[in-house]
Protein backbone atom coordinates (compact mmCIF):
# COMPACT_ATOMS: atom_id res chain seq x y z
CA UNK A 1 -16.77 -7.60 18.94
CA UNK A 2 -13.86 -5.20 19.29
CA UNK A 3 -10.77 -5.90 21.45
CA UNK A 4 -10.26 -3.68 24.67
CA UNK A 5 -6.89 -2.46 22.61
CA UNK A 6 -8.95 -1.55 19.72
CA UNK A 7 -11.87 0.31 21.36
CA UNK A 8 -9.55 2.34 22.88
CA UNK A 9 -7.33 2.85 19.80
CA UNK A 10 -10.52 4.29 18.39
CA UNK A 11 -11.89 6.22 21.31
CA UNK A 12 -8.32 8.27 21.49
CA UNK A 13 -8.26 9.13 17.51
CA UNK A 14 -11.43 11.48 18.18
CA UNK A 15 -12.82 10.89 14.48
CA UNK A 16 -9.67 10.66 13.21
CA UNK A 17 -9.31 8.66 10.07
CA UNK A 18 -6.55 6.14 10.70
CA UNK A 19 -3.55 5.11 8.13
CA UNK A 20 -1.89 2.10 9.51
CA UNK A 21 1.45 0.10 9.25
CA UNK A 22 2.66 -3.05 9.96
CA UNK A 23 6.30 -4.50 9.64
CA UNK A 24 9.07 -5.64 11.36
CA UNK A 25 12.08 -3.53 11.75
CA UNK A 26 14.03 -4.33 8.61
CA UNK A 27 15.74 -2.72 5.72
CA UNK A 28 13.34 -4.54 3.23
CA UNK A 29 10.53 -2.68 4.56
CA UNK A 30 11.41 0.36 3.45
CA UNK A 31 10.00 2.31 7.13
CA UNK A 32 12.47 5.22 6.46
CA UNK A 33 11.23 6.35 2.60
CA UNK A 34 7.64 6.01 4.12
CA UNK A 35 7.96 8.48 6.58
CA UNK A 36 9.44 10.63 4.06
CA UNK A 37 6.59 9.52 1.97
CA UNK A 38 4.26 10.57 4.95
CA UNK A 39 6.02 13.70 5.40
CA UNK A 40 5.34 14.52 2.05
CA UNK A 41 1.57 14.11 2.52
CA UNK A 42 1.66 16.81 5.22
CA UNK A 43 3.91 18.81 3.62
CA UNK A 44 1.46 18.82 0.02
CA UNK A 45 -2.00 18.22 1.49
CA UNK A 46 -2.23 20.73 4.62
CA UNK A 47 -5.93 19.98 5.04
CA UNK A 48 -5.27 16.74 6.35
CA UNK A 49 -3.65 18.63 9.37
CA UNK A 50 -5.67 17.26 12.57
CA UNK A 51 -7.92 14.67 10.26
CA UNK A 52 -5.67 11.88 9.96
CA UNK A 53 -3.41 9.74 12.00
CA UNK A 54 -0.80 7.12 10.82
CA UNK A 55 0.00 4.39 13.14
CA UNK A 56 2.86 2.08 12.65
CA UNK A 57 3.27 -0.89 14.49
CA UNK A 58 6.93 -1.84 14.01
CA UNK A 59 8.43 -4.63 17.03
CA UNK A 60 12.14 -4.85 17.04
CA UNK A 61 14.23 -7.51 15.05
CA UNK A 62 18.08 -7.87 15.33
CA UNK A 63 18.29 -4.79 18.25
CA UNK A 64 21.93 -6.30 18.94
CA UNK A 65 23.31 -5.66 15.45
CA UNK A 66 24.52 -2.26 15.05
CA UNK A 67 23.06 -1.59 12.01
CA UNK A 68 19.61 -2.63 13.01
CA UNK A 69 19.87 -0.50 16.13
CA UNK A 70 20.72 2.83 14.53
CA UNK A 71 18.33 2.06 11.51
CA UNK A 72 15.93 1.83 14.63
CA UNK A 73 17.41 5.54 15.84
CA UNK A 74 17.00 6.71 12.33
CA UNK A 75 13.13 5.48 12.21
CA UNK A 76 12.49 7.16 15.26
CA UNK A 77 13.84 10.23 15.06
CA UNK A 78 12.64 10.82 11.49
CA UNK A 79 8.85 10.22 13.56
CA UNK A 80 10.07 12.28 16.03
CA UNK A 81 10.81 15.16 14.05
CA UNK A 82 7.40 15.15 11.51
CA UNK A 83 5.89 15.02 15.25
CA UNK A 84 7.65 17.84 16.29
CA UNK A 85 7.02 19.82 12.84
CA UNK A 86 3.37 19.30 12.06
CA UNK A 87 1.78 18.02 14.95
CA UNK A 88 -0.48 20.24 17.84
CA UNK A 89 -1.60 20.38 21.22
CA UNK A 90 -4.45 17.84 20.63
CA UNK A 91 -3.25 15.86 17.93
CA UNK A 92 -0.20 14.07 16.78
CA UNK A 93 0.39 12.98 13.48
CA UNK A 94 2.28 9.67 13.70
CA UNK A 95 2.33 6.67 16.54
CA UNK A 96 5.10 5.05 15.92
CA UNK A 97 5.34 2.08 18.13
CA UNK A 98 7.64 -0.54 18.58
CA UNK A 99 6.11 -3.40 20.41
CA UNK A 100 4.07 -6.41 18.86
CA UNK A 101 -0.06 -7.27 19.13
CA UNK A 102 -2.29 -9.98 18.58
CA UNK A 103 -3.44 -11.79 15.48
CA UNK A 104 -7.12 -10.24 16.62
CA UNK A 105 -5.94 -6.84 17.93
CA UNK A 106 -4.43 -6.45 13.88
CA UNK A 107 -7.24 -7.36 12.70
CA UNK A 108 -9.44 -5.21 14.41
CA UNK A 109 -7.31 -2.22 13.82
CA UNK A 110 -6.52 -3.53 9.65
CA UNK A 111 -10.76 -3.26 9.79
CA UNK A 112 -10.57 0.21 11.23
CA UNK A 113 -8.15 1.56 9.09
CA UNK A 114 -8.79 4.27 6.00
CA UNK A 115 -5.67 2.74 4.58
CA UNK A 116 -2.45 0.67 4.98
CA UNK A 117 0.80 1.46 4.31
CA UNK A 118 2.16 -1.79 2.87
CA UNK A 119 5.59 -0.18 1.07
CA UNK A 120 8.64 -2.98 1.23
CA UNK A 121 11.48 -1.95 -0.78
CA UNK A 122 11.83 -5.34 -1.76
CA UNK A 123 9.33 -8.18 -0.66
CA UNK A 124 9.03 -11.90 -1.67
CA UNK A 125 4.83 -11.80 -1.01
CA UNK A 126 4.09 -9.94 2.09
CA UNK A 127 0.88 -10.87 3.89
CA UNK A 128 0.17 -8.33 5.76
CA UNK A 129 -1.58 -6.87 2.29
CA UNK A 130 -3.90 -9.82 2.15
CA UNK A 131 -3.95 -9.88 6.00
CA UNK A 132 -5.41 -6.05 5.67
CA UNK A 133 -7.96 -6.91 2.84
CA UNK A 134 -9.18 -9.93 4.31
CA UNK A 135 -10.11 -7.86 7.52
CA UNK A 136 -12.08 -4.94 5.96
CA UNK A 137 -15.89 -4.30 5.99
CA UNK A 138 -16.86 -4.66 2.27
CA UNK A 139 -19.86 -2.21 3.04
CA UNK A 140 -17.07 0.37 4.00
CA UNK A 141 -13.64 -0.99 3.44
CA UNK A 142 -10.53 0.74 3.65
CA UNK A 143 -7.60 1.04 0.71
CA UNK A 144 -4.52 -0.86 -0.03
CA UNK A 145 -1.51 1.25 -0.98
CA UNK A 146 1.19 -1.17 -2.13
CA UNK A 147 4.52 -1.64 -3.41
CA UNK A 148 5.02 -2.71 -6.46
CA UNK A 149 7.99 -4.52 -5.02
CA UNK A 150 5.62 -6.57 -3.30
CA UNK A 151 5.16 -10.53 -4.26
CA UNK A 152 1.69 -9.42 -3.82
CA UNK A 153 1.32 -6.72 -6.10
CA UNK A 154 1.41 -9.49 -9.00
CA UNK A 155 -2.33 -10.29 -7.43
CA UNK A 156 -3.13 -7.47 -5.52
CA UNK A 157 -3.48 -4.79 -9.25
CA UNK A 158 -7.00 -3.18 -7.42
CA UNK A 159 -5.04 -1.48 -4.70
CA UNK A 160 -2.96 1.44 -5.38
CA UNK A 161 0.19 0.23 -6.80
CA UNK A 162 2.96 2.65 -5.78
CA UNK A 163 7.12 2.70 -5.84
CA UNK A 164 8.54 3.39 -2.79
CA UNK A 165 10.99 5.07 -3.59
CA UNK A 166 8.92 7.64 -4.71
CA UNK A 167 7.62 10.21 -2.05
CA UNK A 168 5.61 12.02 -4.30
CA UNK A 169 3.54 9.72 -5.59
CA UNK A 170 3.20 7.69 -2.43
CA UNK A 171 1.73 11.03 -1.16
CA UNK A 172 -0.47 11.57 -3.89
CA UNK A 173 -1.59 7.87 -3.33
CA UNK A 174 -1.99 8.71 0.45
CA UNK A 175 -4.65 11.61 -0.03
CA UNK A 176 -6.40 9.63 -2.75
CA UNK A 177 -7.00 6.82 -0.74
CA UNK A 178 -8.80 9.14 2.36
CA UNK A 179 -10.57 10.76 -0.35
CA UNK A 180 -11.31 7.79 -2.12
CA UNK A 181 -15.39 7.81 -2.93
CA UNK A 182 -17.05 4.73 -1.02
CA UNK A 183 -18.40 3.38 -4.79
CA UNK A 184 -14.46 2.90 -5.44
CA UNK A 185 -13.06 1.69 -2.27
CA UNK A 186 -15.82 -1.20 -2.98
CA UNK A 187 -15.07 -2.18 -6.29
CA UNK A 188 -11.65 -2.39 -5.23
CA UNK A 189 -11.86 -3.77 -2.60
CA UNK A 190 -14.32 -6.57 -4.30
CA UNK A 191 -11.60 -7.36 -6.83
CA UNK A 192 -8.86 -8.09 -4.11
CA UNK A 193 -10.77 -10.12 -2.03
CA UNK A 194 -11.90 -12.47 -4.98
CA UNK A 195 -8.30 -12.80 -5.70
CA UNK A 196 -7.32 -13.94 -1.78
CA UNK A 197 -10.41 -16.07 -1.73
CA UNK A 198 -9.15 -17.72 -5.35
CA UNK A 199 -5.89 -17.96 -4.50
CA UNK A 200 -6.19 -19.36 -0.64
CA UNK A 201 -4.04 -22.04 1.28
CA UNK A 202 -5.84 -25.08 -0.25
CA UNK A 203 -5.96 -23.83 -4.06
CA UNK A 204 -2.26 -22.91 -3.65
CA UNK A 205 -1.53 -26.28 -2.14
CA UNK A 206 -2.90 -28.10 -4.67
CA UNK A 207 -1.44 -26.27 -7.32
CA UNK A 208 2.26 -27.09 -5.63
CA UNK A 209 1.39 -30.36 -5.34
CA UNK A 210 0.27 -31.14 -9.08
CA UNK A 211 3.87 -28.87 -9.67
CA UNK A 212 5.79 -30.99 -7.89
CA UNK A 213 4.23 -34.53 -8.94
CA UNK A 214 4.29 -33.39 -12.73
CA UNK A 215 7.88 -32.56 -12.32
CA UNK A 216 8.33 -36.06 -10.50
CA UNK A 217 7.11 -38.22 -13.32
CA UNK A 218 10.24 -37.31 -15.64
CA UNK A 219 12.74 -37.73 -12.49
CA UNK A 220 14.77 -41.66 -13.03
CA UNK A 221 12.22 -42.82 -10.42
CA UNK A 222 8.74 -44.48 -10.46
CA UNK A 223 5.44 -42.66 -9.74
CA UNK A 224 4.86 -44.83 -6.98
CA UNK A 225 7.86 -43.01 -5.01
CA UNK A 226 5.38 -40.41 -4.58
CA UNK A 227 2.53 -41.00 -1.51
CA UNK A 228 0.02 -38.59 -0.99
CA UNK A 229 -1.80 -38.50 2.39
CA UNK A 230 -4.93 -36.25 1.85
CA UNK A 231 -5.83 -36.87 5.97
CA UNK A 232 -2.69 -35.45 6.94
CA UNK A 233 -2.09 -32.67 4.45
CA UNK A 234 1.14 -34.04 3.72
CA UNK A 235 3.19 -35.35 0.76
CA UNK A 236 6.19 -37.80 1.06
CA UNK A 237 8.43 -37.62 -2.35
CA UNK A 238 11.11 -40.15 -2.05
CA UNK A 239 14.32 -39.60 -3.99
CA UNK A 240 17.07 -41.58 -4.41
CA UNK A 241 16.57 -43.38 -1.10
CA UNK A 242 16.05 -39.38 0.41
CA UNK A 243 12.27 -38.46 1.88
CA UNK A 244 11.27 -35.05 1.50
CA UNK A 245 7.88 -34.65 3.18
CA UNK A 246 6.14 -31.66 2.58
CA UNK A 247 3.42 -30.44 5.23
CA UNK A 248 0.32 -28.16 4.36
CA UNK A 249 -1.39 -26.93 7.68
CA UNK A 250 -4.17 -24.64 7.38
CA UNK A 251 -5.36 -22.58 10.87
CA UNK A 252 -8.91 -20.70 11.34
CA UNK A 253 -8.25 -16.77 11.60
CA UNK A 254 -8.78 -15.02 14.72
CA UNK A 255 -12.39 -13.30 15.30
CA UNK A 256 -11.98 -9.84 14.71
């Protein structure tokens, strides 16, 4: 069952297909070359004109520090001005908002989305991709253009692997993905899901674990300085006198 937020996302886009966005205001994320990227799109692909809408969600981070705030200027007025450029009477071409939602308002509006925008300059994994895939109807899902920055673009080779720095070719990426033929958007979007359902919380945990007791048995100390506690999801390495007690909680996703 859809949120309130979410029904009423859908009820203003009018048929619209729906690109979305979802970062915190940050150099990493690369917001500025993706609303050149955007810009782009428009600029090469006119028919799109008054079918699509790009929403990105984008709360505040560091608003004291100058260079935050006028990267936050810069964001905005570069929305502002495609706005201004492309959009009409009954239709405007980006939301750009700068507030943030609900585990299970995201996830209602990742599972309405065409696409998603995940483009980081520079990104150590970056969930929101697996966030976004995780959410999507397999009998219709929508498609994942990614960095190839991205931690998760190691995984993630199904979506639509893009540099960011390129506005071109995230364009070109842009218009494939709405065009995208429904047989493709489900083989992809098969292949990423088996790899977040592989590679989940519990697989990755054990996988640490085994690391990190492997790498244990050669340290100057005996095995038995090592205690796991399966109940508790925890693992207590003692060195040298020193605890180090690593913690592995796992939490049920929202409904959509």
């Amino acid at each position: 069952m859809r949120s309130p937020v979410v029904r009423n996302v859908l009820e203003s886009l009018a048929g619209r297909a729906m690109i979305i966005g979802v970062d915190r205001l940050d150099y990493s994320k690369g917001l500025a070359q993706r609303m050149d990227a955007f810009e782009r799109f428009l600029a090469v692909y006119p028919n799109w004109h008054g079918k699509v809408t790009y929403l990105q969600i984008t709360p505040k981070s560091r608003s004291e520090i100058q260079e935050y705030a006028d990267m936050e200027r810069t964001i905005s007025e570069a929305a502002g001005r495609i706005n201004g450029s492309y959009g009409e009477i009954a239709w405007t071409p980006i939301r750009y908002v700068n507030r943030a939602y609900s585990r299970s308002v995201l996830a209602g509006l990742y599972r309405s989305a065409r696409a998603a925008l995940v483009t980081p300059l520079r990104d150590g994994m970056n969930l929101v991709a697996k966030e976004y895939v995780a959410a999507q109807n397999p009998d219709d899902p929508g498609v994942l253009i990614l960095s190839r920055f991205a931690g998760a673009a190691a995984e993630l080779t199904s979506a639509l692997l893009v540099n960011p720095y390129d506005p071109e070719t995230v364009a070109a990426s842009i218009s494939h993905a709405l065009s995208m033929s429904l047989e493709e958007r489900r083989s992809r979007h098969k292949a990423l899901f088996e790899v977040i359902s592989e590679n989940d919380l519990k697989s990755w945990g054990e996988r640490f674990l085994g690391a990190l007791s492997k790498g244990a048995a050669d340290l100057p100390y005996p095995q038995e300085h090592i205690e796991q506690q399966p109940a508790l999801n925890t693992t207590v390495v003692y060195c040298g006198g020193s605890e180090v007690r690593i913690i592995l909680v796992a939490r049920p996703i929202a409904d959509f």
